[in-house]
Protein backbone atom coordinates (compact mmCIF):
# COMPACT_ATOMS: atom_id res chain seq x y z
CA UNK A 1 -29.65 1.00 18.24
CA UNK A 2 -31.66 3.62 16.47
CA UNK A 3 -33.64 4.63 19.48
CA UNK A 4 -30.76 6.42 20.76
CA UNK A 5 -28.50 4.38 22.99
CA UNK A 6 -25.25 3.29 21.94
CA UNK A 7 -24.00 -0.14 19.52
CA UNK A 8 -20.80 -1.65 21.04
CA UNK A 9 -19.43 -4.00 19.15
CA UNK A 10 -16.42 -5.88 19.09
CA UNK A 11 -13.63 -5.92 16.31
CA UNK A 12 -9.81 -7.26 16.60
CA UNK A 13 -9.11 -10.90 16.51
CA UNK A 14 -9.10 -11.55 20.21
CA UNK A 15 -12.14 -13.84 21.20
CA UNK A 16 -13.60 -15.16 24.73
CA UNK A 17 -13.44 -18.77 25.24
CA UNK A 18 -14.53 -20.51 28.27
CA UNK A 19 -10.89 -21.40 28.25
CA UNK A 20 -9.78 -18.17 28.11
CA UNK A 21 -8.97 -15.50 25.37
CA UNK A 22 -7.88 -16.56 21.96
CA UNK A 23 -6.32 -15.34 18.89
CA UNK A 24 -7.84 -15.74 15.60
CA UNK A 25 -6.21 -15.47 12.54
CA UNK A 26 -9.24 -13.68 11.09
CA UNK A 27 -10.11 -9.78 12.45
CA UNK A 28 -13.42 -7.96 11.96
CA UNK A 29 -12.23 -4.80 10.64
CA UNK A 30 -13.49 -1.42 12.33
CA UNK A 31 -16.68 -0.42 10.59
CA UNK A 32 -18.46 2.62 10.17
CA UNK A 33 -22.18 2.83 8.43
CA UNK A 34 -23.86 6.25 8.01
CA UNK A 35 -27.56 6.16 6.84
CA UNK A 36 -28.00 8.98 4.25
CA UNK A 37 -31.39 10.67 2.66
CA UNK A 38 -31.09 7.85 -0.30
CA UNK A 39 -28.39 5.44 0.50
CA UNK A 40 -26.05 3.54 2.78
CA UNK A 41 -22.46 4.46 3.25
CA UNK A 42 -20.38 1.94 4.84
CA UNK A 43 -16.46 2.84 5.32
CA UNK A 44 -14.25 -0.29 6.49
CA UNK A 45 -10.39 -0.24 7.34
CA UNK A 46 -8.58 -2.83 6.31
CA UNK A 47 -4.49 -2.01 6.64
CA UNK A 48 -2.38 -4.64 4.58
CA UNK A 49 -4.61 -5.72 2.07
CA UNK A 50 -4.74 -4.61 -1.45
CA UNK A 51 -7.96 -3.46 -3.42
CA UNK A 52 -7.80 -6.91 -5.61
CA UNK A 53 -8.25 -8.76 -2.23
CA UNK A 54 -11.25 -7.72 -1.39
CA UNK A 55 -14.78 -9.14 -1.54
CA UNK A 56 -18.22 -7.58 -1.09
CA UNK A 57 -21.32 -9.31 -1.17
CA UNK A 58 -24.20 -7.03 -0.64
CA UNK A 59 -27.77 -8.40 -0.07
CA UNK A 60 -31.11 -6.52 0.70
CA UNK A 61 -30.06 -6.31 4.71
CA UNK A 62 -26.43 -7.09 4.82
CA UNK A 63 -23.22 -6.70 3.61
CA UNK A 64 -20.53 -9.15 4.11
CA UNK A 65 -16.91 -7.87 3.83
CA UNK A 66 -14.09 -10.57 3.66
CA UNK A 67 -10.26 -9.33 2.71
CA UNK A 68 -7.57 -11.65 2.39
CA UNK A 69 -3.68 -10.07 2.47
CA UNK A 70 -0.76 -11.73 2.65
CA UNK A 71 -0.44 -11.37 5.89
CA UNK A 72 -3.72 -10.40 7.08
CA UNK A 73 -7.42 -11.50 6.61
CA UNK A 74 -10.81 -9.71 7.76
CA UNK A 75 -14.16 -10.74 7.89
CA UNK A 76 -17.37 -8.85 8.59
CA UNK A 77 -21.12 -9.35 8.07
CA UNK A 78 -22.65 -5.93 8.82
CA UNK A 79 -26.46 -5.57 9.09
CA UNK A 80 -27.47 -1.81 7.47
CA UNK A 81 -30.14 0.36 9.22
CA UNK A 82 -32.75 -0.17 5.76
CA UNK A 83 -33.75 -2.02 2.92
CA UNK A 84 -31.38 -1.36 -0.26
CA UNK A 85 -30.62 -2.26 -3.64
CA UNK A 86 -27.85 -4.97 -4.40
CA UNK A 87 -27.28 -4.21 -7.95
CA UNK A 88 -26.73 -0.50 -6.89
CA UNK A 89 -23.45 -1.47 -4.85
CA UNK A 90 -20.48 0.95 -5.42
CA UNK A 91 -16.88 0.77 -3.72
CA UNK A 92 -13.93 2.79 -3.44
CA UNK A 93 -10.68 1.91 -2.26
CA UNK A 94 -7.69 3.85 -0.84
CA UNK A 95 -4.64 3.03 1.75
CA UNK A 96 -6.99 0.53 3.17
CA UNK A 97 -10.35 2.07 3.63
CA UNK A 98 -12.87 0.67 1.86
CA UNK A 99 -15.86 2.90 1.04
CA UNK A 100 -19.74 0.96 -0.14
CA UNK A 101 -22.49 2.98 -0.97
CA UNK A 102 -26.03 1.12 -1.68
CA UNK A 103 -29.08 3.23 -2.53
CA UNK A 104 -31.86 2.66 -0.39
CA UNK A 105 -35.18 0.56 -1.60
CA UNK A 106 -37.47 2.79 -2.48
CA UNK A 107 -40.65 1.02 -1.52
C-alpha cells in the first residue's frame, strides 16, 4: 500500500484450490511499477515470448498485460498508483522485459 506497509502478491502459475494446489497453464509475470514525478513505469518479465506476442491494453487505472509464446502464456491486470493517460502509452522490449511508461493525468 502507499501508506507504507508492504504489497505481497502472488505470481507463478500455481493456484490454491480447496482441492489442493493446481497448475495453470497461464502465469502472472513478476511485475514491477515505479510512480515517477510525471508518469508510470511498469517493467514486466516475460522469458519465452517474443515482442510480437505481446499485448497491452492501458486504461485510466489499469494496465492489462497478456503474452502468448509458444510455449508460454502470461496474464496480468495491474492497478497503477494514479490517474494516467491511455493514448500516452509507450513500451520497450528486450530479452523478455517489457518496459510501459504512461504519463500521469494532469488534473
Amino acid at each position: 500500500t502507499l501508506a507504507g506497509g508492504p504489497v505481497i502478491e502472488r505470481f507463478g502459475n500455481i493456484r490454491e484450490t480447496p482441492e489442493g494446489p493446481r497448475v495453470e497453464e497461464t502465469r502472472e509475470p513478476m511485475v514491477d511499477v515505479f510512480e515517477e514525478n510525471d508518469h508510470i513505469l511498469i517493467i514486466a518479465e516475460v522469458p519465452g515470448v517474443e515482442e510480437k506476442d505481446v499485448r497491452i491494453d492501458a486504461k485510466e487505472e489499469m494496465v492489462s498485460l497478456n503474452a502468448k509464446g509458444r510455449e508460454r502464456k502470461y496474464s496480468k491486470d495491474i492497478k497503477l498508483p494514479s490517474p494516467v493517460d491511455a493514448a500516452t502509452l509507450e513500451s520497450a522490449y528486450k530479452n523478455g522485459i517489457i518496459e510501459i511508461k504512461l504519463k500521469k493525468k494532469t488534473k
